[in-house]
N, C-alpha and C. Protein backbone atom coordinates (compact mmCIF):
# COMPACT_ATOMS: atom_id res chain seq x y z
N UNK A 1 -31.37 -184.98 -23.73
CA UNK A 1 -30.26 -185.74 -24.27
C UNK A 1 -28.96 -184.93 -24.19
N UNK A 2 -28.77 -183.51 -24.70
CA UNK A 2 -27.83 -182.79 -24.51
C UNK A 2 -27.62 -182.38 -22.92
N UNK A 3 -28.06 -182.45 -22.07
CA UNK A 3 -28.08 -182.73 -20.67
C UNK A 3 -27.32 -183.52 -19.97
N UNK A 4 -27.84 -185.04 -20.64
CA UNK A 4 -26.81 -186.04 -20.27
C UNK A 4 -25.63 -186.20 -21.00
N UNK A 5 -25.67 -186.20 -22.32
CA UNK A 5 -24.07 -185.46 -23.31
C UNK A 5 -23.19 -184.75 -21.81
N UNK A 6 -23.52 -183.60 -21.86
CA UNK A 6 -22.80 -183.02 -21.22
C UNK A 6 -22.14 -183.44 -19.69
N UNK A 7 -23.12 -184.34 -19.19
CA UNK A 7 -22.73 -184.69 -17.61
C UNK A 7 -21.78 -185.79 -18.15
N UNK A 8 -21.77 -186.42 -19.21
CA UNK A 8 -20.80 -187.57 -19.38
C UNK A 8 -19.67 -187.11 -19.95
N UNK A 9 -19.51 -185.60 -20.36
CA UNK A 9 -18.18 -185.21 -20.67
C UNK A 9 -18.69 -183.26 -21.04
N UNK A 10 -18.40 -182.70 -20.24
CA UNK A 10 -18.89 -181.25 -19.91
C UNK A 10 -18.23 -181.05 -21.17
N UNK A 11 -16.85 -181.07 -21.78
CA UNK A 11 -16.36 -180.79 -22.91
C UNK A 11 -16.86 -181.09 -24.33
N UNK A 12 -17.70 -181.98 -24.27
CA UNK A 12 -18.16 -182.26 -25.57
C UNK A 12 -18.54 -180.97 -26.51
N UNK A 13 -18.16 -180.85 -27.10
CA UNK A 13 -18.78 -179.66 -28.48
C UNK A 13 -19.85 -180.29 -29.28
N UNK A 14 -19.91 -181.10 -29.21
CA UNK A 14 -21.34 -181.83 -29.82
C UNK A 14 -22.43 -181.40 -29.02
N UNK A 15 -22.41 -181.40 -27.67
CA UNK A 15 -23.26 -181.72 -26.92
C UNK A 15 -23.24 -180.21 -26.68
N UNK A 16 -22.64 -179.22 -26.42
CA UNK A 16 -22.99 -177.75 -26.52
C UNK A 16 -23.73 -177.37 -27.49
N UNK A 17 -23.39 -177.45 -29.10
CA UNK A 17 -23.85 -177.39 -29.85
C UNK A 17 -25.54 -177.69 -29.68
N UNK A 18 -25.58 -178.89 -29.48
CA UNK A 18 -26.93 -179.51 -29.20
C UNK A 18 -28.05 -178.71 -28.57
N UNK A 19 -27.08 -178.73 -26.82
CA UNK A 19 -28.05 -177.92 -26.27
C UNK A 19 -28.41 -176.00 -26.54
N UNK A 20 -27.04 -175.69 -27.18
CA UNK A 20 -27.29 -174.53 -27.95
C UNK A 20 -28.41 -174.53 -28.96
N UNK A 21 -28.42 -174.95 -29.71
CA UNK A 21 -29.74 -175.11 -30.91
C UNK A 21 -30.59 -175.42 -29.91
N UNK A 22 -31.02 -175.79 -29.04
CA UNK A 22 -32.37 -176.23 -28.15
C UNK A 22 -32.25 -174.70 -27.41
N UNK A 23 -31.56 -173.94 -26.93
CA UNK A 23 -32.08 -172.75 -26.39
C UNK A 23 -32.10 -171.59 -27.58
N UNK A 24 -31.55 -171.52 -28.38
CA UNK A 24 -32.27 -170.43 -29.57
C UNK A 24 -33.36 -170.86 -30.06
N UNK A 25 -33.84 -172.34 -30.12
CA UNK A 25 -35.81 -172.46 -30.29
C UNK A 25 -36.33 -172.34 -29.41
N UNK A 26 -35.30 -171.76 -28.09
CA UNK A 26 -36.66 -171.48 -26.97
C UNK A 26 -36.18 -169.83 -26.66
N UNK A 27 -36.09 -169.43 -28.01
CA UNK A 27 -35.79 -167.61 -27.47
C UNK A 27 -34.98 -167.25 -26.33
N UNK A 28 -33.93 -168.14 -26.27
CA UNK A 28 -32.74 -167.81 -24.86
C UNK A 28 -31.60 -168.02 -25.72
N UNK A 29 -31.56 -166.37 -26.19
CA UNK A 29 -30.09 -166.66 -27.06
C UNK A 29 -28.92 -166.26 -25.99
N UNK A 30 -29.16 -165.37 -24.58
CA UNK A 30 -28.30 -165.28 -23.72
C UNK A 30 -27.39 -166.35 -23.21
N UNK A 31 -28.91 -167.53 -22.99
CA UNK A 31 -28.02 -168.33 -22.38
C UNK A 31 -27.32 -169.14 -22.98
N UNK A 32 -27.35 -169.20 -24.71
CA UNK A 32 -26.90 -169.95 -25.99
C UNK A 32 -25.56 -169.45 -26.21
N UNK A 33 -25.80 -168.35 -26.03
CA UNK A 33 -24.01 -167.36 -26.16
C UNK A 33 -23.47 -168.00 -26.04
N UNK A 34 -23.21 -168.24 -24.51
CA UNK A 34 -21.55 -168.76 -24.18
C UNK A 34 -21.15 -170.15 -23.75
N UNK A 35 -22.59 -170.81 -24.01
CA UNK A 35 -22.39 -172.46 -24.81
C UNK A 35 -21.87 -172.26 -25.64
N UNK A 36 -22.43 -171.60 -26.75
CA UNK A 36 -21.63 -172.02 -27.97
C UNK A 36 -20.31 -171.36 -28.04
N UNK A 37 -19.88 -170.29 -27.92
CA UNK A 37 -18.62 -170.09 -27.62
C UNK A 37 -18.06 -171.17 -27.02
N UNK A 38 -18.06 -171.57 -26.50
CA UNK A 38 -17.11 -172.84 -25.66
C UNK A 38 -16.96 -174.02 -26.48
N UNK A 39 -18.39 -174.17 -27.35
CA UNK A 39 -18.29 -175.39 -28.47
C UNK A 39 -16.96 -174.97 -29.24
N UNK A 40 -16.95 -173.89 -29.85
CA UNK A 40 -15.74 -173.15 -30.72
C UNK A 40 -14.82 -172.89 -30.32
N UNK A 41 -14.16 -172.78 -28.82
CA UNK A 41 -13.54 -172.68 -28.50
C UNK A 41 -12.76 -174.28 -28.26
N UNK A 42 -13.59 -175.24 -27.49
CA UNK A 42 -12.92 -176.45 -27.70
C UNK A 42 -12.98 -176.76 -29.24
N UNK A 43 -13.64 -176.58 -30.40
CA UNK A 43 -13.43 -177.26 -31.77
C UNK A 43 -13.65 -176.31 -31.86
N UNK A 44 -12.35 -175.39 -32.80
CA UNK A 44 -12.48 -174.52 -33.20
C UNK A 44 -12.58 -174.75 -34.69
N UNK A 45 -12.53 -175.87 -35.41
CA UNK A 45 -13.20 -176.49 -36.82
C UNK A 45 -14.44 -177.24 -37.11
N UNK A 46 -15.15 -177.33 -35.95
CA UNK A 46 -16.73 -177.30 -35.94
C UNK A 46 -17.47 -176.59 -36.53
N UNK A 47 -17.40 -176.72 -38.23
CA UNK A 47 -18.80 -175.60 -38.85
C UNK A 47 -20.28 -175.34 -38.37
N UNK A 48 -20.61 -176.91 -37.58
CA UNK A 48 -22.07 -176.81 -36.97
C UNK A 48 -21.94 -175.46 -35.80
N UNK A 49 -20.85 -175.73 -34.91
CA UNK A 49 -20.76 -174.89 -33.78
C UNK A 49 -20.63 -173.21 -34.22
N UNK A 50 -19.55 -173.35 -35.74
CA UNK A 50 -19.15 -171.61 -35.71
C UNK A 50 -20.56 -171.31 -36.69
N UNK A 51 -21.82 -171.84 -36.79
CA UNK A 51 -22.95 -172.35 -37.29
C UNK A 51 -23.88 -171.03 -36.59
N UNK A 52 -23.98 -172.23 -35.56
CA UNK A 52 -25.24 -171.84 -34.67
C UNK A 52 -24.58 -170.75 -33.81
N UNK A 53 -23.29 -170.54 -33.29
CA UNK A 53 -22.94 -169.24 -32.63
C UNK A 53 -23.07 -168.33 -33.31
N UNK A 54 -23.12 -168.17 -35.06
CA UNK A 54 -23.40 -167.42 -35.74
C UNK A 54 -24.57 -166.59 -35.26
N UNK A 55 -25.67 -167.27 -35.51
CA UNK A 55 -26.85 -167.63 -35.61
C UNK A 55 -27.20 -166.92 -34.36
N UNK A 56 -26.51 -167.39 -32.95
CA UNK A 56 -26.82 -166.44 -31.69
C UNK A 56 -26.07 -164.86 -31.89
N UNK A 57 -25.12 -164.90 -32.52
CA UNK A 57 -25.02 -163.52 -32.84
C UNK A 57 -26.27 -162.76 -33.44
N UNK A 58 -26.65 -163.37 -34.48
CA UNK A 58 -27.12 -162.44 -35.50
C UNK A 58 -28.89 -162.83 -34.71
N UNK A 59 -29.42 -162.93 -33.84
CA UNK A 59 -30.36 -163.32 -32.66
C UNK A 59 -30.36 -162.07 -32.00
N UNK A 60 -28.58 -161.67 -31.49
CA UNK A 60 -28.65 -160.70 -30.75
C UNK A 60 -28.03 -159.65 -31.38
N UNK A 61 -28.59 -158.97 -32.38
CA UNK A 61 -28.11 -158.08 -33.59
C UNK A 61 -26.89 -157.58 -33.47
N UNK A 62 -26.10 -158.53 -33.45
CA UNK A 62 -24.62 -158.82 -33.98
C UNK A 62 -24.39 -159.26 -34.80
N UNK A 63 -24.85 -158.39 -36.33
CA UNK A 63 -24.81 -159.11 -37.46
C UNK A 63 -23.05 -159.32 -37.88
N UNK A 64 -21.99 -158.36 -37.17
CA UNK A 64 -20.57 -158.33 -37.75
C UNK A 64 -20.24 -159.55 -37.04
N UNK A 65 -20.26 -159.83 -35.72
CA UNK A 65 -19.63 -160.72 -35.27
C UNK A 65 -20.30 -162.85 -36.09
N UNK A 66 -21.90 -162.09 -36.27
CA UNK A 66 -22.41 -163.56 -37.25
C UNK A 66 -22.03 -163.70 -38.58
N UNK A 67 -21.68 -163.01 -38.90
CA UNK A 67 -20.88 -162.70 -40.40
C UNK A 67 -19.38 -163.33 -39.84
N UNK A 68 -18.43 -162.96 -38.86
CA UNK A 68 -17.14 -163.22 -38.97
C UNK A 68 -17.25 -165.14 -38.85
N UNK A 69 -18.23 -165.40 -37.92
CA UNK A 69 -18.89 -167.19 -37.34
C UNK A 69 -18.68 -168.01 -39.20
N UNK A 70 -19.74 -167.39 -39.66
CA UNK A 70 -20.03 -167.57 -40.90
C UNK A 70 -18.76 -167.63 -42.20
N UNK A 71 -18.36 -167.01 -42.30
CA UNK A 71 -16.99 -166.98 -42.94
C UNK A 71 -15.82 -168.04 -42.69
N UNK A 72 -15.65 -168.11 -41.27
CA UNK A 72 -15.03 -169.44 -40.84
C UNK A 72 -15.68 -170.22 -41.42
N UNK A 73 -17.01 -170.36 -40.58
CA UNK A 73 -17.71 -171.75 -40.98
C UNK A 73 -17.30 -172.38 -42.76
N UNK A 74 -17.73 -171.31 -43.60
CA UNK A 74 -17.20 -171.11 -44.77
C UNK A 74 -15.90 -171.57 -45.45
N UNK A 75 -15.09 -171.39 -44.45
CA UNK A 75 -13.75 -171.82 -45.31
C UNK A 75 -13.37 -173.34 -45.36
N UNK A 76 -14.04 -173.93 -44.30
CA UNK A 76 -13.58 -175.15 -43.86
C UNK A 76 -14.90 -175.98 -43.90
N UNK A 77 -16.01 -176.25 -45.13
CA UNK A 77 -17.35 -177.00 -44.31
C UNK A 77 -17.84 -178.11 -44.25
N UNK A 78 -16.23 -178.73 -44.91
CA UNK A 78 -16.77 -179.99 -44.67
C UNK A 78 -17.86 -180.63 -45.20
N UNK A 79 -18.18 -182.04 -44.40
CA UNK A 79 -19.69 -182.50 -44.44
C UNK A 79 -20.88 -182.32 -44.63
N UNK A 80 -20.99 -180.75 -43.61
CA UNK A 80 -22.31 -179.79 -43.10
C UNK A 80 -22.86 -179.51 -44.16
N UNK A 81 -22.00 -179.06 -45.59
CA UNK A 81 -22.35 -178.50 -46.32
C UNK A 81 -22.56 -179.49 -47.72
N UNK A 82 -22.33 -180.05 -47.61
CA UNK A 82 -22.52 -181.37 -48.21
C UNK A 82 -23.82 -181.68 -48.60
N UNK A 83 -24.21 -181.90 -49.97
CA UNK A 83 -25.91 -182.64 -50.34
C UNK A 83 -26.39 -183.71 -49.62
């Protein structure tokens, strides 16, 4: 599904996101990196996105840089964080 997301608009941050969370449950946080960077970079107020890039940081024991993800995510969370 995040496959076709993406062929119908390569920009989507939804659809990075998406397929990001589908390669950190398959132990490919390399190739999750710089999806999700790009999710955050096009929405850079995406808590899901500064979320899960967290998440590939702290994957690839970059706990400072998943801590800085996290903090954003933090200030702004919206919905996500929501009951």
């Amino acid at each position: 599904m995040a496959e076709e997301m993406l062929k119908a608009d390569p920009r989507s941050a939804g659809a990075m996101v998406m397929k990001g969370r589908v390669l950190l449950a398959q132990g490919k946080t390399p190739e999750a990196l710089p999806l999700l960077q790009s999710a955050v970079s096009t929405r850079p107020d995406s808590v899901q996105a500064r979320f899960y890039l967290g998440l590939a940081h702290l994957q690839s024991n970059n706990r400072q840089a998943a801590e800085s993800e996290w903090v954003e995510a933090a200030r702004n969370p919206g919905r996500f964080a929501q009951p």
